[in-house]
Structures are given as C-alpha cells and as structure tokens.
N, C-alpha and C. Protein backbone atom coordinates (compact mmCIF):
# COMPACT_ATOMS: atom_id res chain seq x y z
N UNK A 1 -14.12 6.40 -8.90
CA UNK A 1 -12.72 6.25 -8.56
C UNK A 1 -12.34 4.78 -8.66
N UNK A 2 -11.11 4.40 -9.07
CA UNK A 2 -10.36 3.45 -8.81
C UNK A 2 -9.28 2.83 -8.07
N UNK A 3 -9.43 1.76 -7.00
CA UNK A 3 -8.52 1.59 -6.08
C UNK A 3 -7.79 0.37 -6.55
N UNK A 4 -6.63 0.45 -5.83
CA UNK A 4 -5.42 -0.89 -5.85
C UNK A 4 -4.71 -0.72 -4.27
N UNK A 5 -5.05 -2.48 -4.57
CA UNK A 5 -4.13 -2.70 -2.75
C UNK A 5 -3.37 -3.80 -3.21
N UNK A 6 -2.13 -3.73 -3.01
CA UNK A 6 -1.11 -4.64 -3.47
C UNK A 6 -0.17 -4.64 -2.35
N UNK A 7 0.50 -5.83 -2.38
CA UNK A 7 1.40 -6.62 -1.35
C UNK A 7 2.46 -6.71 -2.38
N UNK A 8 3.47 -6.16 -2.15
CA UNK A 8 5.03 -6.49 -2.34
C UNK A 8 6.21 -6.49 -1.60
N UNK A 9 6.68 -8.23 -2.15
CA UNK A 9 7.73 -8.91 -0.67
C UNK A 9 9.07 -8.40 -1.83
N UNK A 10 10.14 -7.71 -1.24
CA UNK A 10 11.24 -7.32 -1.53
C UNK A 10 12.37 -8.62 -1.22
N UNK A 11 13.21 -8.95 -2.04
CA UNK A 11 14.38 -9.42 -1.84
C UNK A 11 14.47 -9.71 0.02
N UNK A 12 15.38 -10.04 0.40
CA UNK A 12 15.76 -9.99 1.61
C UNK A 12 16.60 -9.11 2.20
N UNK A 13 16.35 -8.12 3.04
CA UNK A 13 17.27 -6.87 3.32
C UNK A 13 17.32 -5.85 2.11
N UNK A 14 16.30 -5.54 1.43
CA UNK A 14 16.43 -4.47 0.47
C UNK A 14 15.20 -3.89 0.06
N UNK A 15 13.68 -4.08 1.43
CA UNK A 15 12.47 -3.27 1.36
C UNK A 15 12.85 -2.00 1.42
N UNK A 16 13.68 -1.61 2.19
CA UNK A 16 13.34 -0.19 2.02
C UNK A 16 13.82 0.99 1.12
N UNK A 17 15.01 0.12 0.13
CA UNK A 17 15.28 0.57 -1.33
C UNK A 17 14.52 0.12 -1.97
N UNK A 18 13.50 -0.81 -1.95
CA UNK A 18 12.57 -0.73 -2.75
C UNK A 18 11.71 0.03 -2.89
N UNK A 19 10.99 0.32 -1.24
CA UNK A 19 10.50 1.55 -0.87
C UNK A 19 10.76 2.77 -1.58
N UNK A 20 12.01 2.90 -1.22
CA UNK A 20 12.57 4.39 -2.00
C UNK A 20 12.07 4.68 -4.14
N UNK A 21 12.42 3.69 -4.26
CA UNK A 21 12.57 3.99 -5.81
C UNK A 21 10.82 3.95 -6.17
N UNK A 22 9.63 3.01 -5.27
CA UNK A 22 8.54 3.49 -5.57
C UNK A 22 8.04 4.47 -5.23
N UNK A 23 8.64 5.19 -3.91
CA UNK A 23 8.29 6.53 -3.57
C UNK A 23 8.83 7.79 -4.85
N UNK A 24 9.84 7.09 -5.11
CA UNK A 24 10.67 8.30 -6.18
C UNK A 24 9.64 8.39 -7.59
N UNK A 25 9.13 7.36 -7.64
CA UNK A 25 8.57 7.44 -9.16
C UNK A 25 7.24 8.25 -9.00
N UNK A 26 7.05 8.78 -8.16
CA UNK A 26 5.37 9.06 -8.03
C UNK A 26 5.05 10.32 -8.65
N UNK A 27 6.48 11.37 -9.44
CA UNK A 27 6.21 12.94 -9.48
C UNK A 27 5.45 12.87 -10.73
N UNK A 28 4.24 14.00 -11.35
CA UNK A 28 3.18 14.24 -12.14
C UNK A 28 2.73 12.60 -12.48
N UNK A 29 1.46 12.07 -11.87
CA UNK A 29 1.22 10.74 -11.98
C UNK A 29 -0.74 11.38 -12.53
N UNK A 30 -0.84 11.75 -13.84
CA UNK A 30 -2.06 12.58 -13.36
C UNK A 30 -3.14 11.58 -13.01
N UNK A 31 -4.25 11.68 -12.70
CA UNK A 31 -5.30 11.09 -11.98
C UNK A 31 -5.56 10.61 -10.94
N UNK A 32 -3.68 10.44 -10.54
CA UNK A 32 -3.32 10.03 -9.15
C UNK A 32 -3.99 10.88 -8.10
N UNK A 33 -4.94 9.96 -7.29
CA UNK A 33 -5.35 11.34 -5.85
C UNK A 33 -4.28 10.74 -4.66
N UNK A 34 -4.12 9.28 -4.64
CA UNK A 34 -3.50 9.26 -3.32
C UNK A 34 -2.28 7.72 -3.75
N UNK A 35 -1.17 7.66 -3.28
CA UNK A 35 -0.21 6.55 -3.38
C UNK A 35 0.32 6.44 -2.35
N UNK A 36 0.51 5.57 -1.65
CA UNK A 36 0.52 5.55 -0.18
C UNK A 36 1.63 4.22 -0.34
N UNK A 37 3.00 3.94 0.31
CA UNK A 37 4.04 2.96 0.35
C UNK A 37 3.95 2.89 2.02
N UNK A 38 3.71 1.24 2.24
CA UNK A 38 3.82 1.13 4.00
C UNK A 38 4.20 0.12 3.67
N UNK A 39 5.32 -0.13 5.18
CA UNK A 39 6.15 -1.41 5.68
C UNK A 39 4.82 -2.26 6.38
N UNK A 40 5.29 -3.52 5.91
CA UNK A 40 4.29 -4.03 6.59
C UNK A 40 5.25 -4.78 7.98
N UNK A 41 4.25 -4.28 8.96
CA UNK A 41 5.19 -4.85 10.61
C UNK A 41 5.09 -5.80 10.86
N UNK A 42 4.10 -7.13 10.11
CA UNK A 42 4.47 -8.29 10.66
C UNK A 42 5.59 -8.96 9.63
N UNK A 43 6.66 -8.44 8.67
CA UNK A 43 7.45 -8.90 7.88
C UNK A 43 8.04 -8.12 7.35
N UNK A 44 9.33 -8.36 7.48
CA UNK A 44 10.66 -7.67 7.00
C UNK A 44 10.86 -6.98 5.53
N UNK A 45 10.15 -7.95 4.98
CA UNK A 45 10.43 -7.83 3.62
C UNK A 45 9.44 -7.33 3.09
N UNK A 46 8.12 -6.70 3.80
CA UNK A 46 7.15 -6.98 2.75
C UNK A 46 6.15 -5.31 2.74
N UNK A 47 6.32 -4.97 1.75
CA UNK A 47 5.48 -3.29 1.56
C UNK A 47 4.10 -3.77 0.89
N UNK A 48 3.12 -2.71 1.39
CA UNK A 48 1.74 -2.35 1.29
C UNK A 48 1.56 -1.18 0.48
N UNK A 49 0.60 -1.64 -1.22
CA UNK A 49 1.38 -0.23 -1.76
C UNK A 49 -0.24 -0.06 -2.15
N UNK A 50 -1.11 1.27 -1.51
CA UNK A 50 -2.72 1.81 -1.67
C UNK A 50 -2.67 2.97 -2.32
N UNK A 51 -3.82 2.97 -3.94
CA UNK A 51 -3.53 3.89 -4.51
C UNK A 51 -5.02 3.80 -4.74
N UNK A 52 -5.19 5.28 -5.26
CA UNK A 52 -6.42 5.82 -5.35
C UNK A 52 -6.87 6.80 -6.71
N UNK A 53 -7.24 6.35 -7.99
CA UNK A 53 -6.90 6.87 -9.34
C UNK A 53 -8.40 7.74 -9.77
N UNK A 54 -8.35 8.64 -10.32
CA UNK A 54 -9.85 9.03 -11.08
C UNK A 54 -10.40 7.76 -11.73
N UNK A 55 -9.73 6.95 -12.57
CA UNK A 55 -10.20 5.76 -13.17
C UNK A 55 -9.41 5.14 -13.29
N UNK A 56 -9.83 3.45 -13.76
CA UNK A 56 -8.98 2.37 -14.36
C UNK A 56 -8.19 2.87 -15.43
N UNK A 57 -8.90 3.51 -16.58
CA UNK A 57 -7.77 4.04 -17.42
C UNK A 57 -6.47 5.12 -17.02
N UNK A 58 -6.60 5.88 -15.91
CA UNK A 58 -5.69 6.84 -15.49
C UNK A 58 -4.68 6.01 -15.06
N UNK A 59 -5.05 4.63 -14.23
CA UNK A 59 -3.88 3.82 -13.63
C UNK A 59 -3.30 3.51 -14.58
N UNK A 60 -3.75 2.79 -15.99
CA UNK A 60 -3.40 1.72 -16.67
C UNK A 60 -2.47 2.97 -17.52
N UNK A 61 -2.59 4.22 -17.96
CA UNK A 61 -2.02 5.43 -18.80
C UNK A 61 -0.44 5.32 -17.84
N UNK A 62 -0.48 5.35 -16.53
CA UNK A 62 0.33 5.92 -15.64
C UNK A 62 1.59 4.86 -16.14
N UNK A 63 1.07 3.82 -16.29
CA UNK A 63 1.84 2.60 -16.55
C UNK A 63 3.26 2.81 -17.91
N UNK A 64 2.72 3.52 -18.45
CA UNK A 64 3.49 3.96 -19.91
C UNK A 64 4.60 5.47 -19.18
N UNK A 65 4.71 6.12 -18.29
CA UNK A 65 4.91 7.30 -18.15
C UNK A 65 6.03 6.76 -17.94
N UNK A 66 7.24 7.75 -18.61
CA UNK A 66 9.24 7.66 -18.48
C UNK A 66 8.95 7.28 -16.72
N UNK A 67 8.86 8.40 -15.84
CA UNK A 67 9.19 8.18 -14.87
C UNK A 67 8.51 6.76 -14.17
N UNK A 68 7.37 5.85 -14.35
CA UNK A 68 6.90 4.74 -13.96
C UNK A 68 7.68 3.91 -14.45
N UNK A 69 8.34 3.72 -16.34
CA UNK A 69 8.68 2.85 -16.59
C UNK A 69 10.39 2.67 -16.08
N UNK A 70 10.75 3.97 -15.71
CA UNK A 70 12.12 3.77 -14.66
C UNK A 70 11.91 3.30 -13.98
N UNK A 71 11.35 3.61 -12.31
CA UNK A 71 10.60 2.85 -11.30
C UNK A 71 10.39 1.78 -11.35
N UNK A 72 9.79 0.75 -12.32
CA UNK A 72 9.46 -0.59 -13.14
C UNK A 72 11.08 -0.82 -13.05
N UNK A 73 11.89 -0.40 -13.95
CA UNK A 73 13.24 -1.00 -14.35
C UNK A 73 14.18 -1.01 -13.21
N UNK A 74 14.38 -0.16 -12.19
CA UNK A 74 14.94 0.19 -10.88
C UNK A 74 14.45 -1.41 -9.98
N UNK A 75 13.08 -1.07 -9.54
CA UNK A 75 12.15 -1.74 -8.61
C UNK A 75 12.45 -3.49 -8.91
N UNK A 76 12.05 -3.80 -10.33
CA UNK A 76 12.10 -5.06 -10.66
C UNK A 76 12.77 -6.39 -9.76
N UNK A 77 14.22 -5.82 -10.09
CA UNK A 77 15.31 -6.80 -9.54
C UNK A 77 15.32 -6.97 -7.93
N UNK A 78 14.94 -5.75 -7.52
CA UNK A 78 14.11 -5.92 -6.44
C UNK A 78 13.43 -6.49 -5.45
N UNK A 79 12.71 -7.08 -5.86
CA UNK A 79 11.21 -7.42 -5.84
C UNK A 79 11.16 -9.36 -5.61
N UNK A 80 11.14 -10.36 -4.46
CA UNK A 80 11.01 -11.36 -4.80
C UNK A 80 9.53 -11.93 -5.13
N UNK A 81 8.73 -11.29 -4.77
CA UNK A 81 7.41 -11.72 -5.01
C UNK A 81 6.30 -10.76 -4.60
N UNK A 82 4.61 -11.17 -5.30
CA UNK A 82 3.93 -10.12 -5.27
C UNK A 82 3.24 -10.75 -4.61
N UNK A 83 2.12 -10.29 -3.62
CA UNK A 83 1.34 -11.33 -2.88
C UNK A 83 -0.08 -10.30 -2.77
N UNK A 84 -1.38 -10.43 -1.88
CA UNK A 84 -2.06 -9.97 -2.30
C UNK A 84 -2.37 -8.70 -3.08
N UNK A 85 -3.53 -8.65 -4.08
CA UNK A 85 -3.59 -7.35 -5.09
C UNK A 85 -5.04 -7.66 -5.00
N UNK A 86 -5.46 -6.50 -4.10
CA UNK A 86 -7.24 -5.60 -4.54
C UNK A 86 -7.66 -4.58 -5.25
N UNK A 87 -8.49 -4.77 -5.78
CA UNK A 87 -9.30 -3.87 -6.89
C UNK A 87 -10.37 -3.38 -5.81
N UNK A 88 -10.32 -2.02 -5.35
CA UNK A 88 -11.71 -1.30 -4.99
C UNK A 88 -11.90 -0.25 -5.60
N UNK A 89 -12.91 0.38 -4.96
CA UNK A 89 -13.95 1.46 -5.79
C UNK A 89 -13.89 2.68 -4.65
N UNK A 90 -12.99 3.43 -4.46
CA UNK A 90 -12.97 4.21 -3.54
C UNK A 90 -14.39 5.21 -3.52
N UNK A 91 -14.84 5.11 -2.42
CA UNK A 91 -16.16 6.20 -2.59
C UNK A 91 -15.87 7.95 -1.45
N UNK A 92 -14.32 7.49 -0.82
CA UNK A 92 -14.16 8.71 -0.53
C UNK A 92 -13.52 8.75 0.81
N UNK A 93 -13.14 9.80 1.29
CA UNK A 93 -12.53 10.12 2.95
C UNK A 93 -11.92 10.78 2.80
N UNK A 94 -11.05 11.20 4.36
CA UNK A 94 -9.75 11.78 4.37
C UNK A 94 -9.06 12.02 3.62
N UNK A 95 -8.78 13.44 2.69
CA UNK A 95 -7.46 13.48 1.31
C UNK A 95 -8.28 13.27 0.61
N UNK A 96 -9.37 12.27 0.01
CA UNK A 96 -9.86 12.44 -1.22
C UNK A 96 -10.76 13.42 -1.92
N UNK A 97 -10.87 13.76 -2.29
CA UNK A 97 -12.40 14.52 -3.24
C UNK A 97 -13.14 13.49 -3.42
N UNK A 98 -14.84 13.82 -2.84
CA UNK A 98 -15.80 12.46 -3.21
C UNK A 98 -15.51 13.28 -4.81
C-alpha cells in the first residue's frame, strides 16, 4: 500500500470550501481504500488530507481523472499554501484490507 499525509493552509476564511470541493472530488477514485479531509484545531486555515492507495501508481493514475482534475481547478485558487507532505507505507488497521 501507499500512503500520503499532506497539510493544506486555505486562503483565509475559505477552509471549509476548500474542504468541500476535496471532499466532492473523491467519487470512483479506483485504488483508493481510504481519503480522509480533517480541520486541523490548532489553525483556522489549515486541513489534514490522509490517503491510503493500493499503490504509488493508483495515486499518481487518480491524478489524470475528469473528476480530480476539476477538484485541482475548483481547489487551486483556494489554497494559500502547502505545508507538511508524508509518504508512508500503510501496513494496515481499522477500514483497511491488510
């Protein structure tokens, strides 16, 4: 499996339309097991976005899909900055299939 943990700080007063339009993009994402959008509580502006893929290539495919590259075009303007981004290796839990 392939994981991503990414930090994204929204504009000022507009996380949780940002929120929205990455929640909206998520329908047939295949390889996708888990995409998870959280506010982060020590900052206004700033979402926690944990995803969980069969592989690196399933993420990197997802990237090309109409509905991602809307989401991308929506989200963008959005968005003032990206701040931490982890690469793990999910080996399993709650919701997943080892």
């Amino acid at each position: 499996m392939y994981g991503l943990i990414g930090k994204i700080k929204a504009i000022p007063g507009r996380r949780a339309e940002l929120a929205a339009i990455l929640l909206d993009g998520l329908r047939g994402l295949p390889g996708c097991f888990s995409y998870i959008v959280a506010n982060d509580p020590t900052d206004a502006e700033a979402l926690w976005v944990t995803e969980v893929w069969q592989d690196a290539a399933s993420h990197r495919a997802s990237l090309a899909l109409p509905g991602v590259q809307a989401a991308i075009a929506l989200g963008r303007p959005l968005i003032a900055a990206f701040g931490d981004r982890y690469e793990t290796e999910p080996i399993g839990g709650h919701g997943l299939a080892a």
